[in-house]
N, C-alpha and C. Protein backbone atom coordinates (compact mmCIF):
# COMPACT_ATOMS: atom_id res chain seq x y z
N UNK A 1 175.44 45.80 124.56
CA UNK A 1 174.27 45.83 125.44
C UNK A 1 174.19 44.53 126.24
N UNK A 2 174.12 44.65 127.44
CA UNK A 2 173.88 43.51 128.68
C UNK A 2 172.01 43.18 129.21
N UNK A 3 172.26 42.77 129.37
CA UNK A 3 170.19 42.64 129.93
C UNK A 3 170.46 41.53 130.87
N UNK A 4 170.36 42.41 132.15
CA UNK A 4 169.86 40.95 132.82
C UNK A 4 168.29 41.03 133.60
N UNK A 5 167.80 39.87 133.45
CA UNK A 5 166.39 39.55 133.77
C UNK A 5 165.97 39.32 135.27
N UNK A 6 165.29 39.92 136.62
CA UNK A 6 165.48 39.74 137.52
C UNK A 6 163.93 39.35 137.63
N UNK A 7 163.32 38.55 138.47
CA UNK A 7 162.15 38.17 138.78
C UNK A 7 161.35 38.28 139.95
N UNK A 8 160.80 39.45 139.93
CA UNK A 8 160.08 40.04 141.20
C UNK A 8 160.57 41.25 141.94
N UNK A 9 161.95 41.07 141.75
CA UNK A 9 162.64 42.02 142.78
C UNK A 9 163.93 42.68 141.87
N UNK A 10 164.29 43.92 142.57
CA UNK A 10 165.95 43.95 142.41
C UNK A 10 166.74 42.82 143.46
N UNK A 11 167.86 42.36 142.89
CA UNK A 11 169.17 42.46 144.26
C UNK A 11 169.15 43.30 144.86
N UNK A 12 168.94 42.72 146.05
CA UNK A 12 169.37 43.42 147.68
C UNK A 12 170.81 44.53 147.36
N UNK A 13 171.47 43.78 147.02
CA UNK A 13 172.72 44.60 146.70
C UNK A 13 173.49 45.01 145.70
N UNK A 14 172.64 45.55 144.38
CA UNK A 14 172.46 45.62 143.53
C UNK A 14 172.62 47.12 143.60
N UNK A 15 173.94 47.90 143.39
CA UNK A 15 174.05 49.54 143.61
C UNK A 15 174.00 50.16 141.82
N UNK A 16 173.15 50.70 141.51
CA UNK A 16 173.07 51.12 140.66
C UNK A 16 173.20 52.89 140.22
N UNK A 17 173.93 53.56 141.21
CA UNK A 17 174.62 54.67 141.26
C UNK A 17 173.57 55.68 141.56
N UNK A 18 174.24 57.08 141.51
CA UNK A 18 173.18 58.33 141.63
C UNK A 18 172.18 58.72 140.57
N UNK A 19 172.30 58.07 139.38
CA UNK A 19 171.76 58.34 138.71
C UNK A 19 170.98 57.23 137.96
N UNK A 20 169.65 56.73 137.99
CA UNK A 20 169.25 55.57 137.51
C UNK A 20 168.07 55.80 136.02
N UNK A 21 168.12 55.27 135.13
CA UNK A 21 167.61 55.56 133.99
C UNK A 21 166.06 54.29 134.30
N UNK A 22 164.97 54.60 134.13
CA UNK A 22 163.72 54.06 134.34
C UNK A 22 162.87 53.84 133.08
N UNK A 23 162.49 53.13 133.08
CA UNK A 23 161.18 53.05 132.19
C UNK A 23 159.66 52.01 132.89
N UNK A 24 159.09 51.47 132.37
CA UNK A 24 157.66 50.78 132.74
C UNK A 24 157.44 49.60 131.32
N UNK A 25 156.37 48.63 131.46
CA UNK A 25 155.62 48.29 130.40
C UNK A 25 154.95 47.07 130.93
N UNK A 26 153.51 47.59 130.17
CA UNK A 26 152.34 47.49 131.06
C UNK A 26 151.34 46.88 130.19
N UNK A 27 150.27 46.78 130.40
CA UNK A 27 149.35 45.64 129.65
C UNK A 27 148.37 46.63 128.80
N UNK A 28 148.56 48.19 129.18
CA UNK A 28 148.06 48.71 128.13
C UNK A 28 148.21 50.10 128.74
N UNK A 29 147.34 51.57 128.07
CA UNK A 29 147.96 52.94 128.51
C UNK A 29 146.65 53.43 129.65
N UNK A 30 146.30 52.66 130.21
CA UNK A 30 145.24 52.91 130.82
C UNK A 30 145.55 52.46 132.36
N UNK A 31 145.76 53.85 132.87
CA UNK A 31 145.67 53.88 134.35
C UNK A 31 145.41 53.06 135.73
N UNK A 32 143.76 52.84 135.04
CA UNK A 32 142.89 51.98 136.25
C UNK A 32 142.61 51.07 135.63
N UNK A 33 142.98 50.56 134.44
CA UNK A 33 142.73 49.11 134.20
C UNK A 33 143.85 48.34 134.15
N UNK A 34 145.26 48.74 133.40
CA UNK A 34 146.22 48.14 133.31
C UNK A 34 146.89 47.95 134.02
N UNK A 35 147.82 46.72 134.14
CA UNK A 35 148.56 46.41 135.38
C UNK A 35 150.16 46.74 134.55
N UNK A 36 150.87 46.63 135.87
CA UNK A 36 152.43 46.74 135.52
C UNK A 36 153.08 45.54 135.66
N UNK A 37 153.84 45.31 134.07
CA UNK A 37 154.15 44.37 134.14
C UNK A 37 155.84 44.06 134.44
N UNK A 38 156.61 45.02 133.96
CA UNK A 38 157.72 45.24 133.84
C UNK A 38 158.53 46.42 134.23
N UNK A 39 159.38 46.67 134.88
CA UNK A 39 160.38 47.66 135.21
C UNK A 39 161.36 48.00 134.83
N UNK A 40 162.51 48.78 134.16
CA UNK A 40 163.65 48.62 133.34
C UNK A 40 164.22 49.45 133.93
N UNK A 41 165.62 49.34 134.19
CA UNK A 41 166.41 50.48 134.84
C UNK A 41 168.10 50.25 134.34
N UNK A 42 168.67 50.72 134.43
CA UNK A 42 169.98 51.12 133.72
C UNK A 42 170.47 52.33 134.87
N UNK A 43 172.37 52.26 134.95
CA UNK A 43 172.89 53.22 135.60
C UNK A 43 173.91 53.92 134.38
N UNK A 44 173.42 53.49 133.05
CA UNK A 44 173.89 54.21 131.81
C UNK A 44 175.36 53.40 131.54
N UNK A 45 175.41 52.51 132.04
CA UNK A 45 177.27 51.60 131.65
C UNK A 45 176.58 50.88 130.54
N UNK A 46 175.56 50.60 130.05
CA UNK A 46 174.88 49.77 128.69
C UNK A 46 174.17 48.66 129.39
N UNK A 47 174.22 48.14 130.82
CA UNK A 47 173.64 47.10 131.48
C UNK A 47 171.93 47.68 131.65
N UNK A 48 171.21 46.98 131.06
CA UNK A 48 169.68 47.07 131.22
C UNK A 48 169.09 46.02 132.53
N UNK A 49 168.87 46.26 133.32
CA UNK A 49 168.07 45.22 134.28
C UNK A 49 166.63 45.27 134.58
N UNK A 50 166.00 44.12 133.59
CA UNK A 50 164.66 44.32 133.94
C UNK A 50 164.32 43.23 134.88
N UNK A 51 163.31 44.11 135.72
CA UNK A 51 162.49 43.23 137.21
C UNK A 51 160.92 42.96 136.30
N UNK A 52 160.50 41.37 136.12
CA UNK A 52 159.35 41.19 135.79
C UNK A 52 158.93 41.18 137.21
N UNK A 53 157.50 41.90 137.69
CA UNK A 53 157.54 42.22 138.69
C UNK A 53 156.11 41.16 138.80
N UNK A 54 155.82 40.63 140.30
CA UNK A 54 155.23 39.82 140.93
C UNK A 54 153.68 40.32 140.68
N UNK A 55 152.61 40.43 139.55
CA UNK A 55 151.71 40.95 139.33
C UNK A 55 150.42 40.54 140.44
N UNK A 56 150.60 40.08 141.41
CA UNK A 56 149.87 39.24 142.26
C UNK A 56 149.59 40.04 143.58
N UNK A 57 151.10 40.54 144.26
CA UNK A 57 151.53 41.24 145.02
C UNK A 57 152.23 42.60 145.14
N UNK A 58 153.17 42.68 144.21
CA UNK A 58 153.45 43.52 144.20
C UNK A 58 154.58 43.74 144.98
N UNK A 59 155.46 42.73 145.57
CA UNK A 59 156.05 42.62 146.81
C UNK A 59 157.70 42.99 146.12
N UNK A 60 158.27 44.31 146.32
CA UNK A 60 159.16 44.17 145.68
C UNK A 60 160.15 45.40 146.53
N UNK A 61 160.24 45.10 147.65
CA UNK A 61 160.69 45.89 148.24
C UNK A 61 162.29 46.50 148.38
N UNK A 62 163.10 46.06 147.86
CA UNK A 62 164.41 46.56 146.81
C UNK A 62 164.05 47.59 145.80
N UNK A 63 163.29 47.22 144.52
CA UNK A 63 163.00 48.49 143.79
C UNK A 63 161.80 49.53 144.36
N UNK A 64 161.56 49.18 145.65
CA UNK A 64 160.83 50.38 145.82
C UNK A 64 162.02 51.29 146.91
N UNK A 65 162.65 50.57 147.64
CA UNK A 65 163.03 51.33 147.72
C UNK A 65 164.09 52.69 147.44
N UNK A 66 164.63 51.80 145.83
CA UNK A 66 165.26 52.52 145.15
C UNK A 66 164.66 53.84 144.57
N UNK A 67 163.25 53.81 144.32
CA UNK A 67 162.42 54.10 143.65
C UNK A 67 161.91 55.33 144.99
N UNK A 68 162.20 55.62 146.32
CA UNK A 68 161.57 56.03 147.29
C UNK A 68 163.22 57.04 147.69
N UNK A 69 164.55 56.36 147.08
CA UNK A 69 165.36 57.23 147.52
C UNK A 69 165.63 58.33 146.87
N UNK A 70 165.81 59.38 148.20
CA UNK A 70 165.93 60.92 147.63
C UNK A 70 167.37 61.38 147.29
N UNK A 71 168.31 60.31 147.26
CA UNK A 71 169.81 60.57 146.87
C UNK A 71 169.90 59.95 144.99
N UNK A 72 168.81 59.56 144.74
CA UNK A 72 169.26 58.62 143.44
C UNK A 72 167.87 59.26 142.53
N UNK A 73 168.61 60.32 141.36
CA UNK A 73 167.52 60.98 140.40
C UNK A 73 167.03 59.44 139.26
N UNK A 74 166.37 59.84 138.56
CA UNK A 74 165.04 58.90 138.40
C UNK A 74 164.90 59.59 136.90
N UNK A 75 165.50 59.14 135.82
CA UNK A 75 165.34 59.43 134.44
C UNK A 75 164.36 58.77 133.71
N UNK A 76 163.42 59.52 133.04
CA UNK A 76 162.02 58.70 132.65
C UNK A 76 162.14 59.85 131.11
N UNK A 77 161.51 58.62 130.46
CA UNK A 77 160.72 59.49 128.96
C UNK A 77 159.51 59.68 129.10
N UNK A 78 158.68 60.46 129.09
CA UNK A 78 157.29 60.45 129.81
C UNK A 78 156.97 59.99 130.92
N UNK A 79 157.58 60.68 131.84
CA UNK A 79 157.65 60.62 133.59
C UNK A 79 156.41 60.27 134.00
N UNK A 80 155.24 61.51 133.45
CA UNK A 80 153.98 61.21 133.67
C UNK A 80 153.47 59.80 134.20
N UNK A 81 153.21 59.14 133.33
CA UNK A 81 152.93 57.93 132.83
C UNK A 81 153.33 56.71 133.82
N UNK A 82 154.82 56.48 134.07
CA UNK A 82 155.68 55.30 134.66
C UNK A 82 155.38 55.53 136.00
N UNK A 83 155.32 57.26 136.44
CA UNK A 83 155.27 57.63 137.68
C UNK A 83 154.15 56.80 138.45
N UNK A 84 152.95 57.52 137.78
CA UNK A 84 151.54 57.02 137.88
C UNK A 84 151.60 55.60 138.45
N UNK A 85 152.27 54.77 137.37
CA UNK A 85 152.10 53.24 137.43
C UNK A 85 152.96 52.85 138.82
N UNK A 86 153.90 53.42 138.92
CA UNK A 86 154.91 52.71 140.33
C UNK A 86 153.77 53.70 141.15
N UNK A 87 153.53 54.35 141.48
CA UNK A 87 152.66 54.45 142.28
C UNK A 87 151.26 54.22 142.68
N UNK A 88 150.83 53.41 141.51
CA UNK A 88 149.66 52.90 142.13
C UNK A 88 149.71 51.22 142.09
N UNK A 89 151.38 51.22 141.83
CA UNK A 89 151.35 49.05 141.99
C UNK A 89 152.27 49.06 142.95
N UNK A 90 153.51 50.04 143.60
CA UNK A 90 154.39 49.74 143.99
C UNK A 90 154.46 50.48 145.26
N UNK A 91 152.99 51.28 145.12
CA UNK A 91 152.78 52.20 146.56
C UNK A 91 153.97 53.44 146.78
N UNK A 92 154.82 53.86 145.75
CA UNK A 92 155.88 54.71 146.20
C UNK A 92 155.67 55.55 144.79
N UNK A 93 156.09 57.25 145.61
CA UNK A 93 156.41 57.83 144.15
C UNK A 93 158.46 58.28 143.95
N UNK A 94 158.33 57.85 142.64
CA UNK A 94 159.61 57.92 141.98
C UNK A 94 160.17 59.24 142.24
N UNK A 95 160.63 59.79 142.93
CA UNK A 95 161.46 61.22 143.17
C UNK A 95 163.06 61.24 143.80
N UNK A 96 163.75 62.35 143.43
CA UNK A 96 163.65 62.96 142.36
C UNK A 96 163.61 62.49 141.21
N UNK A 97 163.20 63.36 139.83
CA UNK A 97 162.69 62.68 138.69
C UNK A 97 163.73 63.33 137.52
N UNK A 98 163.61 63.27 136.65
CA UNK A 98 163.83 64.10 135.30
C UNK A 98 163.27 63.38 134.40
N UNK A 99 162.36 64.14 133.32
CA UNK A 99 161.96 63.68 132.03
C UNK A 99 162.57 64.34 130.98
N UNK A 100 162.95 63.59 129.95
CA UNK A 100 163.81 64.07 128.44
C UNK A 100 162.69 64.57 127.95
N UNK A 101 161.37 64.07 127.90
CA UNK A 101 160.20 64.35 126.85
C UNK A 101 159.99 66.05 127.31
N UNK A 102 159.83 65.96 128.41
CA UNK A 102 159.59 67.60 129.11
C UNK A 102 161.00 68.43 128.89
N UNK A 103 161.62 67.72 128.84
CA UNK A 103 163.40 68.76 128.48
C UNK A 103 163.27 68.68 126.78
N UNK A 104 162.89 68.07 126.36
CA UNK A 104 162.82 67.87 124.65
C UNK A 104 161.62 69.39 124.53
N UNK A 105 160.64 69.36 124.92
CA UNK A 105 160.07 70.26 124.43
C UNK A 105 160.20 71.41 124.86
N UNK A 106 161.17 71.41 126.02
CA UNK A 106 161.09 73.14 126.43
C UNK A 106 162.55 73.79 125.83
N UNK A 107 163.28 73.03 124.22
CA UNK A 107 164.32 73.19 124.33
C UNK A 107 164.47 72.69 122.77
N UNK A 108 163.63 71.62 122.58
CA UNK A 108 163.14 71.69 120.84
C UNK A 108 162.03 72.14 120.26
N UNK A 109 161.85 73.21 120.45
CA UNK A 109 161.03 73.91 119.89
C UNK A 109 160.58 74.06 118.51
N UNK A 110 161.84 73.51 117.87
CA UNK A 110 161.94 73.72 116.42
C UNK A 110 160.90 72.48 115.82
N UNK A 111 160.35 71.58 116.64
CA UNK A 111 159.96 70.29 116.30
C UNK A 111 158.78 69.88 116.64
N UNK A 112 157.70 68.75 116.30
CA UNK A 112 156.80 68.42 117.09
C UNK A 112 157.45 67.04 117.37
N UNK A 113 158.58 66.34 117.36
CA UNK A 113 158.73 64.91 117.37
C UNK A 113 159.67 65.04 118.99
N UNK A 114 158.74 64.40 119.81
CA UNK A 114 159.68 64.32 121.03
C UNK A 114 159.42 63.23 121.87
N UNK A 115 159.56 62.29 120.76
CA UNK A 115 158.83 60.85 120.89
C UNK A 115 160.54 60.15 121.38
N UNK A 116 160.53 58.33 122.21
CA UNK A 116 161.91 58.46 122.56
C UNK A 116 163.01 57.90 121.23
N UNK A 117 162.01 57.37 120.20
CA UNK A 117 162.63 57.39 119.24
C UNK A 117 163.18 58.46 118.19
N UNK A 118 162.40 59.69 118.32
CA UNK A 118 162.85 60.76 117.75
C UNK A 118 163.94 61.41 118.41
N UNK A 119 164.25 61.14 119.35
CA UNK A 119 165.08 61.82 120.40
C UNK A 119 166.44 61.28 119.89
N UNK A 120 166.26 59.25 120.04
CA UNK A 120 167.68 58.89 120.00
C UNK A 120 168.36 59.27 118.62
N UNK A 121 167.43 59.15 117.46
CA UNK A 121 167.83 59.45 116.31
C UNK A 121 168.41 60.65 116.33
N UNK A 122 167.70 61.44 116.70
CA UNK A 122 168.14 63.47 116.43
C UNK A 122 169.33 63.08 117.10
N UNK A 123 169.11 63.31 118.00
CA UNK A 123 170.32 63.32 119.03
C UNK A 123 171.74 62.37 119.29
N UNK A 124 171.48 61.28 118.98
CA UNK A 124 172.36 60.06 119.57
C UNK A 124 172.57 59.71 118.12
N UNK A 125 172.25 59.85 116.71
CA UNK A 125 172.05 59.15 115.87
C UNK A 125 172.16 57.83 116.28
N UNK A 126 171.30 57.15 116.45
CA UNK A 126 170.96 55.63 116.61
C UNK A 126 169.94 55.49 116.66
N UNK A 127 169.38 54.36 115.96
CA UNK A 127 168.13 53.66 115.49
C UNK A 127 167.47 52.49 116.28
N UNK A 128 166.42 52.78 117.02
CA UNK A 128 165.51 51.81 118.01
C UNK A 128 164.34 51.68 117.37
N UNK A 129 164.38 50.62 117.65
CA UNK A 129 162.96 49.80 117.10
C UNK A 129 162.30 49.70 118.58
N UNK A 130 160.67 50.23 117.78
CA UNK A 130 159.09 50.02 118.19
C UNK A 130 158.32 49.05 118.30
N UNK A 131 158.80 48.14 117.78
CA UNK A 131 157.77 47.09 117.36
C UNK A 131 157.26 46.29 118.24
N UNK A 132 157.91 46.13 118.95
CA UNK A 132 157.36 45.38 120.47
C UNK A 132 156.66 45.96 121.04
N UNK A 133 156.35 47.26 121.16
CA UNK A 133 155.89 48.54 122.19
C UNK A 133 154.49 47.87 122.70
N UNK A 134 153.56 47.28 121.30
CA UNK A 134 152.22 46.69 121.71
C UNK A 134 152.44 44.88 122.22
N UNK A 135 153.90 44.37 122.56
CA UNK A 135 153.06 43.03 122.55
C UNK A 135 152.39 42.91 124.46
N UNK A 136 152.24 41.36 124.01
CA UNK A 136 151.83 41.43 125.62
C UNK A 136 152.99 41.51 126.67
N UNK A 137 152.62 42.13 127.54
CA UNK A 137 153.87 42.07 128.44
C UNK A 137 153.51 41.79 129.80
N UNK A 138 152.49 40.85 129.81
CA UNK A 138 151.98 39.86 130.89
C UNK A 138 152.32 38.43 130.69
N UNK A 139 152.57 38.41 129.45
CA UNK A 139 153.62 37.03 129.02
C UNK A 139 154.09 36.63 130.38
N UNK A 140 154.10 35.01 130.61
CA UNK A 140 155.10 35.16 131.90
C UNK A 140 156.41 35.03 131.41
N UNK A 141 156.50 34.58 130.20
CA UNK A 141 158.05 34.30 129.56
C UNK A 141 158.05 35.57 128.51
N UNK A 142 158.79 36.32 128.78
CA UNK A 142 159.06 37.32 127.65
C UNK A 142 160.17 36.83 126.45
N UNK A 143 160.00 37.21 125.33
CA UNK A 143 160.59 36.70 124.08
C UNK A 143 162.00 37.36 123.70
N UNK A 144 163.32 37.62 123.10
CA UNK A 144 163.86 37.80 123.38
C UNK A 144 163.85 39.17 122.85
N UNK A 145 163.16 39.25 121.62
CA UNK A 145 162.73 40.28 121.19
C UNK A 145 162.17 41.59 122.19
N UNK A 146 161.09 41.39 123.13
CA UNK A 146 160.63 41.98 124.47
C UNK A 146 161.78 42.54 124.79
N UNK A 147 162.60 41.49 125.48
CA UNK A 147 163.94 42.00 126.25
C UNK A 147 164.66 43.33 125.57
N UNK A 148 165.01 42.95 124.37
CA UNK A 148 165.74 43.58 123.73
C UNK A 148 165.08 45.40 123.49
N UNK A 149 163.67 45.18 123.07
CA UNK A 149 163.07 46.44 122.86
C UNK A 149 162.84 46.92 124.46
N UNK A 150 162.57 46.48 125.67
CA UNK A 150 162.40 47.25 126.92
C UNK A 150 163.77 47.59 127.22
N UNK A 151 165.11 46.90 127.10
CA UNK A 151 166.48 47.11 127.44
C UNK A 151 166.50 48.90 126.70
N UNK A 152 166.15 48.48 125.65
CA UNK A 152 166.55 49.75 124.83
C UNK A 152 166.14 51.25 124.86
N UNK A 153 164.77 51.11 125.98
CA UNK A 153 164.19 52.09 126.60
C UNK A 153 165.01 52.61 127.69
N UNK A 154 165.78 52.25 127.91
CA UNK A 154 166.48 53.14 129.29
C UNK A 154 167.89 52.88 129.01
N UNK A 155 168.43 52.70 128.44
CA UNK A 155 169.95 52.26 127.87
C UNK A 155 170.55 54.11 127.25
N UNK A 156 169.72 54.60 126.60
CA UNK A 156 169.85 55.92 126.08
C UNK A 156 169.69 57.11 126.82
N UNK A 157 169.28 56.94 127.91
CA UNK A 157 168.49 58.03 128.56
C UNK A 157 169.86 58.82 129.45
N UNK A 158 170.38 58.40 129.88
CA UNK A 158 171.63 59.22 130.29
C UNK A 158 172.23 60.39 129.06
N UNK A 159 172.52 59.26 128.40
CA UNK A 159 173.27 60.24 127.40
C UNK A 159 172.34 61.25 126.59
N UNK A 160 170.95 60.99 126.59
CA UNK A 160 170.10 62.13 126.40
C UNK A 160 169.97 63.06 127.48
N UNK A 161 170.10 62.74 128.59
CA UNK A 161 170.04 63.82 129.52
C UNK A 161 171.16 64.80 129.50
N UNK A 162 172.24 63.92 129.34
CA UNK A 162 173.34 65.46 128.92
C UNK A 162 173.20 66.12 128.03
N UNK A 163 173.07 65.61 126.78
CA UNK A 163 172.83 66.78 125.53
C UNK A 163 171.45 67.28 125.98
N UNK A 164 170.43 67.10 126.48
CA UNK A 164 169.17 68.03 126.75
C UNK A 164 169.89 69.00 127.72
N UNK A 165 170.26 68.67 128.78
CA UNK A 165 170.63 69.45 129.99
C UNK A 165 171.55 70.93 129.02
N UNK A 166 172.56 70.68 128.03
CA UNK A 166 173.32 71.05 127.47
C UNK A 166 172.55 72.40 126.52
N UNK A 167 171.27 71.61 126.07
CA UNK A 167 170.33 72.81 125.42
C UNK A 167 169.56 73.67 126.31
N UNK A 168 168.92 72.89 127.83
CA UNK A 168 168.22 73.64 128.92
C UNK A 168 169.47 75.17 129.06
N UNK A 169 170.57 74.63 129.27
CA UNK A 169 171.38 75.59 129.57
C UNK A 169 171.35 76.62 128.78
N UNK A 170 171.82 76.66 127.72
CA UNK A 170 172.29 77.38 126.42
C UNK A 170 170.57 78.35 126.21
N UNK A 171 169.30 77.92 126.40
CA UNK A 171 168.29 78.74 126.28
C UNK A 171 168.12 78.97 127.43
N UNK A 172 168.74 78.93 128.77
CA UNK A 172 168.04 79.66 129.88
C UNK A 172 167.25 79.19 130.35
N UNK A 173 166.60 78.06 130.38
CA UNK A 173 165.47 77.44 130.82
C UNK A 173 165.93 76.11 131.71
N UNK A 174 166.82 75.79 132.04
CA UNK A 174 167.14 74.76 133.31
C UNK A 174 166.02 75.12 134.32
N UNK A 175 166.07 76.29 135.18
CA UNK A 175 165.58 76.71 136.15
C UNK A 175 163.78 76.18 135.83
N UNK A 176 163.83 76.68 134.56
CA UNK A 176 162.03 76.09 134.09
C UNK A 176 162.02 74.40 134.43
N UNK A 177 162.56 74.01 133.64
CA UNK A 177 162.96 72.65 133.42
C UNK A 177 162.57 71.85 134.85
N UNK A 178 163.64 72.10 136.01
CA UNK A 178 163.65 71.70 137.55
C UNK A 178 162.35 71.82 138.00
N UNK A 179 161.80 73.21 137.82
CA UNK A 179 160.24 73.21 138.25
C UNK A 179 159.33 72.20 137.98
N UNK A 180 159.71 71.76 137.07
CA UNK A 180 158.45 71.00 135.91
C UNK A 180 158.86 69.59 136.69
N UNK A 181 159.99 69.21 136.71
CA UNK A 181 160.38 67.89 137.17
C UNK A 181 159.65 67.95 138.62
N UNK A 182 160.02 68.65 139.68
CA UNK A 182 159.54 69.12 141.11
C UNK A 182 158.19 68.12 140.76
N UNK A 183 157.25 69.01 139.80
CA UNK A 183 155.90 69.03 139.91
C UNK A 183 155.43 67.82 139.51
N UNK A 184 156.28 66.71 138.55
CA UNK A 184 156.06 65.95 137.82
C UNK A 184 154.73 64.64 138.55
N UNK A 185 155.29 64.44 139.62
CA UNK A 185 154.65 63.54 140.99
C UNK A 185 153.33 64.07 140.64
N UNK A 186 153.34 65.11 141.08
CA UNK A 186 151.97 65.74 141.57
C UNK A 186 151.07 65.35 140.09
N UNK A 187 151.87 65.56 139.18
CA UNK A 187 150.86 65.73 138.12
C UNK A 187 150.36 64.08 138.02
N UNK A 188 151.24 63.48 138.00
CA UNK A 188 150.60 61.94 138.26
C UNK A 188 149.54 61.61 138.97
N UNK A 189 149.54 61.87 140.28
CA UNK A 189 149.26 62.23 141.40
C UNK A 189 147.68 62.07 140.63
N UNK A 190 147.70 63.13 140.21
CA UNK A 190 146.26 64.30 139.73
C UNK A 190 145.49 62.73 138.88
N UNK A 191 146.79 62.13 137.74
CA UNK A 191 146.17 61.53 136.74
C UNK A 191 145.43 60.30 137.42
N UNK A 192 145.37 59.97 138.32
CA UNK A 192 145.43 58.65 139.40
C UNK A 192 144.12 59.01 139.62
N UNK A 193 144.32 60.23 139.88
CA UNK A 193 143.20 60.58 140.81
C UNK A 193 141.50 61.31 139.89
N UNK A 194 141.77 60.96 138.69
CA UNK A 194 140.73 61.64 138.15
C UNK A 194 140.89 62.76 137.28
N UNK A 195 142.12 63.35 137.47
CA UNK A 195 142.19 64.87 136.64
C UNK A 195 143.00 64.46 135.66
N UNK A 196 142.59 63.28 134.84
CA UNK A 196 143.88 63.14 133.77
C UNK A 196 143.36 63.96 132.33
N UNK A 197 142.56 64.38 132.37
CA UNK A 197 141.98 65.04 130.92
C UNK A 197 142.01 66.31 131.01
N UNK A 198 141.29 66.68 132.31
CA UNK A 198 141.42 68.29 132.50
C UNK A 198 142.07 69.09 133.63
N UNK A 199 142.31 70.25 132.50
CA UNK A 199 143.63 71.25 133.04
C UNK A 199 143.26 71.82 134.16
N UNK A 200 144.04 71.60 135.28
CA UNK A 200 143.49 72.45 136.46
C UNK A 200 144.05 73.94 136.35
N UNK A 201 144.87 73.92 135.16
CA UNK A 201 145.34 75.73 134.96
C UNK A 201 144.23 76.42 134.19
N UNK A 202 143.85 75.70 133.13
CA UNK A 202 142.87 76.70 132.17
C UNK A 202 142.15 77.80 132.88
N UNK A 203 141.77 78.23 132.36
CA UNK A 203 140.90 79.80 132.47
C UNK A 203 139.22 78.97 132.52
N UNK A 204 138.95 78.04 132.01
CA UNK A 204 137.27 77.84 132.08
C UNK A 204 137.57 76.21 132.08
């Protein structure tokens, strides 16, 4: 595993392929109060590059526009969530997307654990540690520990996307799957905006 630490920004010229693995981490799970503190991205070679991002401004116009291109898919574990946050600190939404958590459940059925640690274990057999998940991550110096647990959030996510993609297939449900991703924005979208509790599908 590689980690390199970037401060504010990506490199200008920093090509991180068609396929970029994402994560977030933030000062807490709350929408309109918490800020974003951190960005993590990976092109799945084991190199983690996190952008501590400029909490002041926001001025980070390399990862947004990575984050804005429609040639480079956008791998998230709870898409929901990260989406939300780059779009209400970074002014852009993340598309195209894919989430494992949304491919985990339309495809592990057999389970309620579709957490990203349940994933790497089932799947990858390999063991990630949580323990950092709560510290602060407004730190301006992150610890090495930090590094290590945000690296590890997007380091896996490729190779979970093939074995999920591998089960979407095999049950027939890719085609479901794509929809859900399509919509993923929007549903953020919604959570930003007020509708994060209630279902705009329900019946009442």
């Amino acid at each position: 595993m590689t980690i390199t630490l970037h401060r504010g920004d990506l490199p200008a010229d920093l090509d991180l392929g068609p396929v970029v693995a994402v994560d977030t981490e933030t000062l807490g799970l709350s929408l309109v109060r918490d800020k974003l503190c951190l960005v993590q991205l990976s092109a799945g070679d084991g190199t983690a590059h996190l952008v501590q991002v400029d909490r002041g401004t926001y001025d980070a116009p390399n990862l947004k526009r990575l984050f804005a291109d429609q040639g480079v898919t956008k791998i998230f574990h709870y898409g929901r969530f990260d989406i939300a946050m780059i779009a209400r600190h970074l002014g852009v939404i993340a598309q195209p997307c894919y989430c494992t958590k949304i491919a985990s459940r339309l495809t592990r059925t057999y389970t309620d654990r579709h957490g990203l640690r349940d994933l790497v274990r089932d799947m990858l057999e390999i063991e990630i540690s949580k323990q950092q998940q709560s510290s602060d991550w407004g730190a301006d110096t992150l610890t090495d520990a930090q590094l290590s647990y945000a690296a590890s959030d997007v380091l896996h996510l490729h190779a979970l996307r093939a074995r999920l993609d591998a089960l979407l297939v095999r049950e027939a449900r890719m085609d479901l799957a794509e929809a859900c991703f399509r919509f993923l924005p929007a549903r953020a979208l919604l959570d930003l905006a007020g509708w994060d509790e209630e279902d705009l599908f329900a019946h009442s």
